[in-house]
Protein backbone atom coordinates (compact mmCIF):
# COMPACT_ATOMS: atom_id res chain seq x y z
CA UNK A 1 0.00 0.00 0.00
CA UNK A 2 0.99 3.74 -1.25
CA UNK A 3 1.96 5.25 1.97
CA UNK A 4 -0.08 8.81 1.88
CA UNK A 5 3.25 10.94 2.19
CA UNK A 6 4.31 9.07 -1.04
CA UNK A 7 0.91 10.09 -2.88
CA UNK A 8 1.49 13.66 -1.63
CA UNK A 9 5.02 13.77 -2.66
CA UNK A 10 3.75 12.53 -6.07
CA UNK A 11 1.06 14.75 -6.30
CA UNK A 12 3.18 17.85 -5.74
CA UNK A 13 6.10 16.84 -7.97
CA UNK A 14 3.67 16.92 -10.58
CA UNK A 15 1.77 20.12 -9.35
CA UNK A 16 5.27 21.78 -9.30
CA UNK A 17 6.33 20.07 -12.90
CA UNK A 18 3.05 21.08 -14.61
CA UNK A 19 3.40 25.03 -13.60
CA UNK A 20 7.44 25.52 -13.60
CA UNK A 21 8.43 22.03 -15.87
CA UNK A 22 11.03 23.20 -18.68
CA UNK A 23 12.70 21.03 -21.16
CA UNK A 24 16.60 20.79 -20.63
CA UNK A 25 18.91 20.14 -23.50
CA UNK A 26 22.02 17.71 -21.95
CA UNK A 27 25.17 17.85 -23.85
CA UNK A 28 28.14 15.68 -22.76
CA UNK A 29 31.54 17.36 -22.70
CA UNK A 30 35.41 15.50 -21.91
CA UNK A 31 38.52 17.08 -20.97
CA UNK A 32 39.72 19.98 -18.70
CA UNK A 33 39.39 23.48 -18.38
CA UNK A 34 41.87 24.45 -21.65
CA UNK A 35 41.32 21.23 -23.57
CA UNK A 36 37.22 21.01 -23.16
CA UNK A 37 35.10 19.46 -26.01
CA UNK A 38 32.08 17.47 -27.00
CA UNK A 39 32.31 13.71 -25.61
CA UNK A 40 30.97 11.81 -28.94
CA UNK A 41 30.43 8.80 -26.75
CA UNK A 42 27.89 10.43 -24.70
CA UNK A 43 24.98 12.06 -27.20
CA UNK A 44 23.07 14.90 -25.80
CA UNK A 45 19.29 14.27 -25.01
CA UNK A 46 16.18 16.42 -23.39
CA UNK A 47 14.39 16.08 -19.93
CA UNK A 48 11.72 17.64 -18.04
CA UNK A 49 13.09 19.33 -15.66
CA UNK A 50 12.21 22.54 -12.96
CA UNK A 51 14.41 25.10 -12.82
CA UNK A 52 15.32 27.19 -9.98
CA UNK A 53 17.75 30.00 -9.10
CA UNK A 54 19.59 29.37 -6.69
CA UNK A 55 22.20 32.10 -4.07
CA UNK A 56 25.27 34.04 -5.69
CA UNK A 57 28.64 33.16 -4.33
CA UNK A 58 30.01 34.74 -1.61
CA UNK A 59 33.21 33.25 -1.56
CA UNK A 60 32.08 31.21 2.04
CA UNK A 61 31.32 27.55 2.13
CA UNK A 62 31.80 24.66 -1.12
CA UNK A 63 33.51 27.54 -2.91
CA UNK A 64 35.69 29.82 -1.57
CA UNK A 65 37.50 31.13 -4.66
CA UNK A 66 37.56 35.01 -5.40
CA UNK A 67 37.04 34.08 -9.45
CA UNK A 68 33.89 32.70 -8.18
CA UNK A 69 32.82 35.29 -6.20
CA UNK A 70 29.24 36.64 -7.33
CA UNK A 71 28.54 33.62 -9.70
CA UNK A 72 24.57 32.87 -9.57
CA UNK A 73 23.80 29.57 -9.02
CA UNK A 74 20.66 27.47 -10.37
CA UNK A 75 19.50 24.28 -9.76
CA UNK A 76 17.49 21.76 -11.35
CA UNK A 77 15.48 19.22 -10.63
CA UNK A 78 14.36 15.77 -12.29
CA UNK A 79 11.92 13.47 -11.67
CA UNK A 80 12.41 9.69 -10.74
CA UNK A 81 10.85 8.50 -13.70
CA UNK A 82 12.81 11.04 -15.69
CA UNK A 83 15.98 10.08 -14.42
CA UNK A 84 15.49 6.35 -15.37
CA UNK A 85 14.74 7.20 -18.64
CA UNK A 86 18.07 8.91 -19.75
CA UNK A 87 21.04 7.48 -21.40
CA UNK A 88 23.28 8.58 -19.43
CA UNK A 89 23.89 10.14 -16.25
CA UNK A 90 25.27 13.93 -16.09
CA UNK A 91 29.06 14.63 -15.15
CA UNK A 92 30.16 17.86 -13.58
CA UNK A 93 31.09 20.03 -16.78
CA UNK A 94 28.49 18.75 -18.75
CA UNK A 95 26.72 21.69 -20.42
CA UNK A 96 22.78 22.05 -19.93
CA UNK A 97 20.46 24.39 -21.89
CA UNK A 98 17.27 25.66 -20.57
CA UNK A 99 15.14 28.47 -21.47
CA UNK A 100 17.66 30.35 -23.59
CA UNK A 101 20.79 30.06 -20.81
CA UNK A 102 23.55 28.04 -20.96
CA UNK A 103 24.69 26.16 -17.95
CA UNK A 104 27.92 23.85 -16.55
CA UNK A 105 26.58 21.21 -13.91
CA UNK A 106 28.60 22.12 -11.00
CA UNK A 107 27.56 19.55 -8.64
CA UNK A 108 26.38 16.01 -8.72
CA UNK A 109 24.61 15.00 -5.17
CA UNK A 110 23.80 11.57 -4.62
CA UNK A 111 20.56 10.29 -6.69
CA UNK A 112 18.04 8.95 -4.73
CA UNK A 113 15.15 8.37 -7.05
CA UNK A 114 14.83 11.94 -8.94
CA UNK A 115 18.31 13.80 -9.52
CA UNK A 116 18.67 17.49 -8.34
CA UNK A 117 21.97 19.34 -10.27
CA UNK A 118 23.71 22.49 -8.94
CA UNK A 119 24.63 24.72 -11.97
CA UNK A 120 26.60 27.81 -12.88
CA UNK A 121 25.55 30.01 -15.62
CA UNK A 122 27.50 29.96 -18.85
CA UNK A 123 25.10 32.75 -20.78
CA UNK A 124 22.28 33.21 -22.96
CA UNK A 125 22.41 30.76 -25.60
C-alpha cells in the first residue's frame, strides 16, 4: 500500500512540474578546463526538468575562490521516472540548456530516485 506521504510527494512533484516544468537540453563534454570538447560517446538528449535559481557566491562555504565570487547559481530538478529514462547520467562540466541560458553542472549530489543538479551560468544561448 501507497503510503499517503508518497501520494502527496507525487502529487506535488507533478503540481510543481506542470506550472514551472522546462525542457533541458544535456550535452556531454570530456577534458579539462583548456582542452574542453564534445564527448561523442555520450549524445546529448532532453528532460523535463524545474528550474530554480539558486544564491550568488560569496566566496564562504563549497567555494571559496575570489574568481567565483558573485557567480549565480541554479539548480534543477528531475523526476524519478525522468531520471530512469536517460542514457546517461550527467558529469560535472556537462553543459545544460534551458530556457535560452547556458549552464555547466557544478555539482552532482547523490541520486536517490529523482536527480537534483547544482549549476553555474555559462550565458544566454
Amino acid at each position: 500500500m501507497t503510503s499517503p506521504f508518497a501520494s502527496l510527494a507525487a502529487a506535488a512533484e507533478a503540481a510543481t512540474r506542470a506550472a514551472m516544468g522546462e525542457v533541458a537540453e544535456f550535452n556531454a563534454r570530456k577534458g579539462g578546463d583548456l582542452s574542453e570538447t564534445e564527448d561523442q560517446e555520450r549524445p546529448g538528449f532532453t528532460v523535463p526538468v524545474v528550474l530554480s535559481r539558486g544564491a550568488a557566491d560569496s566566496g564562504i562555504g563549497r567555494t571559496n575562490s575570489p574568481s567565483r565570487a558573485g557567480v549565480i547559481r541554479y539548480r534543477i530538478s528531475i523526476a524519478a521516472e525522468d531520471v530512469a529514462a536517460m542514457p546517461w547520467r550527467p558529469r560535472r562540466g556537462d553543459h545544460v540548456h534551458v530556457v535560452g541560458q547556458r549552464f555547466v553542472v557544478d555539482y552532482l549530489p547523490q541520486v536517490s530516485g529523482g536527480m537534483v543538479l547544482d549549476l553555474t551560468t555559462l550565458g544566454a544561448t
